[in-house]
C-alpha atoms as a PDB file:
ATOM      1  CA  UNK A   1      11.657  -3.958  -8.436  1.00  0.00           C
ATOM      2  CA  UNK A   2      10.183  -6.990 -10.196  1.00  0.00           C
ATOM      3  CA  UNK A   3       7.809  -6.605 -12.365  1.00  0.00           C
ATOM      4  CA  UNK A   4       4.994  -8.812 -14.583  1.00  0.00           C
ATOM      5  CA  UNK A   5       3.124  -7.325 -16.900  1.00  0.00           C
ATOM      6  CA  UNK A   6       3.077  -9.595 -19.518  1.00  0.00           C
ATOM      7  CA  UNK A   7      -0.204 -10.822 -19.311  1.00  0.00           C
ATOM      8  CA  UNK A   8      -3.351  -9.082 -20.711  1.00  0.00           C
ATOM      9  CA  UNK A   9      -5.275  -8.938 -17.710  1.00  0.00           C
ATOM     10  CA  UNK A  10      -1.909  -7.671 -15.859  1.00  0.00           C
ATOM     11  CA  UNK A  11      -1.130  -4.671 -18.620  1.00  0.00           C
ATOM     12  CA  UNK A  12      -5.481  -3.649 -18.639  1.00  0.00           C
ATOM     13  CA  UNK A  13      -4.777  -3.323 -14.753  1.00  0.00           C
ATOM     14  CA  UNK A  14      -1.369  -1.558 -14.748  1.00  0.00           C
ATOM     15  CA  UNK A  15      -3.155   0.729 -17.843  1.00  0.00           C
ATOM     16  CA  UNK A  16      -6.082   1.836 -14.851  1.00  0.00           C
ATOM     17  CA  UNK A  17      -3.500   2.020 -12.567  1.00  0.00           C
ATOM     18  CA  UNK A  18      -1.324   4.007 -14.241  1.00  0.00           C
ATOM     19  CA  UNK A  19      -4.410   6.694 -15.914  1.00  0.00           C
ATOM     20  CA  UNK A  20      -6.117   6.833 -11.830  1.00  0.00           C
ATOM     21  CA  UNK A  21      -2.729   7.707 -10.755  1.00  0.00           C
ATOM     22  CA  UNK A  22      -2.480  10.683 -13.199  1.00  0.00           C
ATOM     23  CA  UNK A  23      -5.608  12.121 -12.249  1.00  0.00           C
ATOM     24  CA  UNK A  24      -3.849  13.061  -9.010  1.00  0.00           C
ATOM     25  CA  UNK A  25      -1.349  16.146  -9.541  1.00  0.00           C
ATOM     26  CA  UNK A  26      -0.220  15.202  -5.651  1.00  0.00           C
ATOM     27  CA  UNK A  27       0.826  11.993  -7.101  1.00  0.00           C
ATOM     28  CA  UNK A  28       4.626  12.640  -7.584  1.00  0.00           C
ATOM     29  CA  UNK A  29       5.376   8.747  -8.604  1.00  0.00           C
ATOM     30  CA  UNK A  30       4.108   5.439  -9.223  1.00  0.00           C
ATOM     31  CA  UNK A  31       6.566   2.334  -8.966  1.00  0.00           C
ATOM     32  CA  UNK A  32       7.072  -1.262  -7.862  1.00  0.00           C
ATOM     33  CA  UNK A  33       3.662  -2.672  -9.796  1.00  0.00           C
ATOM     34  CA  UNK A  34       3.485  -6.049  -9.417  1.00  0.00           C
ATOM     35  CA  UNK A  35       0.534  -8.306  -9.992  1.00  0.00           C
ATOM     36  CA  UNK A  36       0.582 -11.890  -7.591  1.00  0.00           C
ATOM     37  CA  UNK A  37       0.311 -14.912  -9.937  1.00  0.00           C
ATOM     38  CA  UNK A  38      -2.586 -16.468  -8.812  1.00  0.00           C
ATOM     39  CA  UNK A  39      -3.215 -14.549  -5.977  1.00  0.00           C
ATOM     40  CA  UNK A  40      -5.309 -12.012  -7.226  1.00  0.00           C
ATOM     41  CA  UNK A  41      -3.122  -9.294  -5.118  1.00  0.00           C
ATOM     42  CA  UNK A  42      -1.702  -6.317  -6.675  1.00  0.00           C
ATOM     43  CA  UNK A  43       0.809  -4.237  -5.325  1.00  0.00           C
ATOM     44  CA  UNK A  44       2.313  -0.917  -6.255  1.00  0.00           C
ATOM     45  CA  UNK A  45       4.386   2.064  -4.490  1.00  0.00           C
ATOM     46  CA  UNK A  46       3.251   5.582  -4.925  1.00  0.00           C
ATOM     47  CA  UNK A  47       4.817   8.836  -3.238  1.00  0.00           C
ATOM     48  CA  UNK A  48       3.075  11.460  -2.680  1.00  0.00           C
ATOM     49  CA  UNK A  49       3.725  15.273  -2.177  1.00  0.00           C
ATOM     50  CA  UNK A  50       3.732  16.024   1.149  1.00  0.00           C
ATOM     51  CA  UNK A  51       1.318  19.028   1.414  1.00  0.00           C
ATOM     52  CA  UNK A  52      -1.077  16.497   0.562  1.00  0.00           C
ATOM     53  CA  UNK A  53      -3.316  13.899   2.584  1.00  0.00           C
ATOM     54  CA  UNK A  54      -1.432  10.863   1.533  1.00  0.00           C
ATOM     55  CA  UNK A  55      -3.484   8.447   3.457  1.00  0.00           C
ATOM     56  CA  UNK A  56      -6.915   9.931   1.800  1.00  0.00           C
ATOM     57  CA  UNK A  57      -5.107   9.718  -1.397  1.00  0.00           C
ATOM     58  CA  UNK A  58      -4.240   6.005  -1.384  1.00  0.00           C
ATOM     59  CA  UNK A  59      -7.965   5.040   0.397  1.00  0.00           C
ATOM     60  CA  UNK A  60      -9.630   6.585  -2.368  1.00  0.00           C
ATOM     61  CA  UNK A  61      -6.904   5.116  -5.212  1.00  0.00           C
ATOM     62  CA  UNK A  62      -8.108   1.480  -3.431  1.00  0.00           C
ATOM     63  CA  UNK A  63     -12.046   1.803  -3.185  1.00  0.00           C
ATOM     64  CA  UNK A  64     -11.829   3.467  -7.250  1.00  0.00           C
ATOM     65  CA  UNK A  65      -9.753   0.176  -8.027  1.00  0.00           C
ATOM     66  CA  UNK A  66     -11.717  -1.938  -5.846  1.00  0.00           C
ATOM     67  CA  UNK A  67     -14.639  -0.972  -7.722  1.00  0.00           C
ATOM     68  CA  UNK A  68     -13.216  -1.452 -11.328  1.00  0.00           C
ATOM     69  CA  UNK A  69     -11.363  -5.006 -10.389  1.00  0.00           C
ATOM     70  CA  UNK A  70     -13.812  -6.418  -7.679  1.00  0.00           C
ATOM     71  CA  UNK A  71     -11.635  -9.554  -7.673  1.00  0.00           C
ATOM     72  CA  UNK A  72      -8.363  -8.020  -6.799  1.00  0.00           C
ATOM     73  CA  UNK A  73      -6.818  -7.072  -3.346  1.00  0.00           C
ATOM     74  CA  UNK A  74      -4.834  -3.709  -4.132  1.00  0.00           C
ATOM     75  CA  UNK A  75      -1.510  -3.027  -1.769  1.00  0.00           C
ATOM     76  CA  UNK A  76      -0.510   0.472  -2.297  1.00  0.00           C
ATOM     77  CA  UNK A  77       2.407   1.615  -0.341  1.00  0.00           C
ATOM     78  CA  UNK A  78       3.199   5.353   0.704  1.00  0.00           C
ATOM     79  CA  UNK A  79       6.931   5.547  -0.384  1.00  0.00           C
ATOM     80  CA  UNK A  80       8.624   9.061   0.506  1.00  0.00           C
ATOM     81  CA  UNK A  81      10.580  10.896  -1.317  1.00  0.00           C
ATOM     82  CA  UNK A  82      13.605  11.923   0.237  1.00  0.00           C
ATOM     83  CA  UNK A  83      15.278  13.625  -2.615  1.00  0.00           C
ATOM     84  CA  UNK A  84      14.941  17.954  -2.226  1.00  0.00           C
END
């Protein structure tokens, strides 16, 4: 996965990324972050354990983003984990 986090506006988002993500136990793994150059989009993989509601998971991840980084368009995508 690429990945650009150089920047300090691109490491203060990966940072709330990251900390949101860990407040969700269901939350197995986060991976893939990549922050658009001048496009304002952020994307990011997350996979989440199954006996949980993946797709309430990653709508309430966005809005709780949303909310912090008005200006950004987060792309999370449910990855699975295929591994037993």
């Amino acid at each position: 996965y690429a990945s650009n986090t150089e920047g300090e506006d691109e490491q203060a988002i990966r940072r709330d990324v990251e900390a949101l993500v860990a407040e969700y136990p269901a939350i197995l793994q986060m991976h893939g972050f990549y922050v658009e150059p001048g496009s304002g989009r952020v994307s990011f993989d997350i996979i989440v354990d199954f006996s949980a509601d993946a797709q309430d998971i990653c709508s309430t991840l966005r809005a709780k983003l949303a909310e912090r980084w008005p200006d950004r368009d987060f792309d999370i995508i449910l990855d699975s984990d295929i591994s037993d």
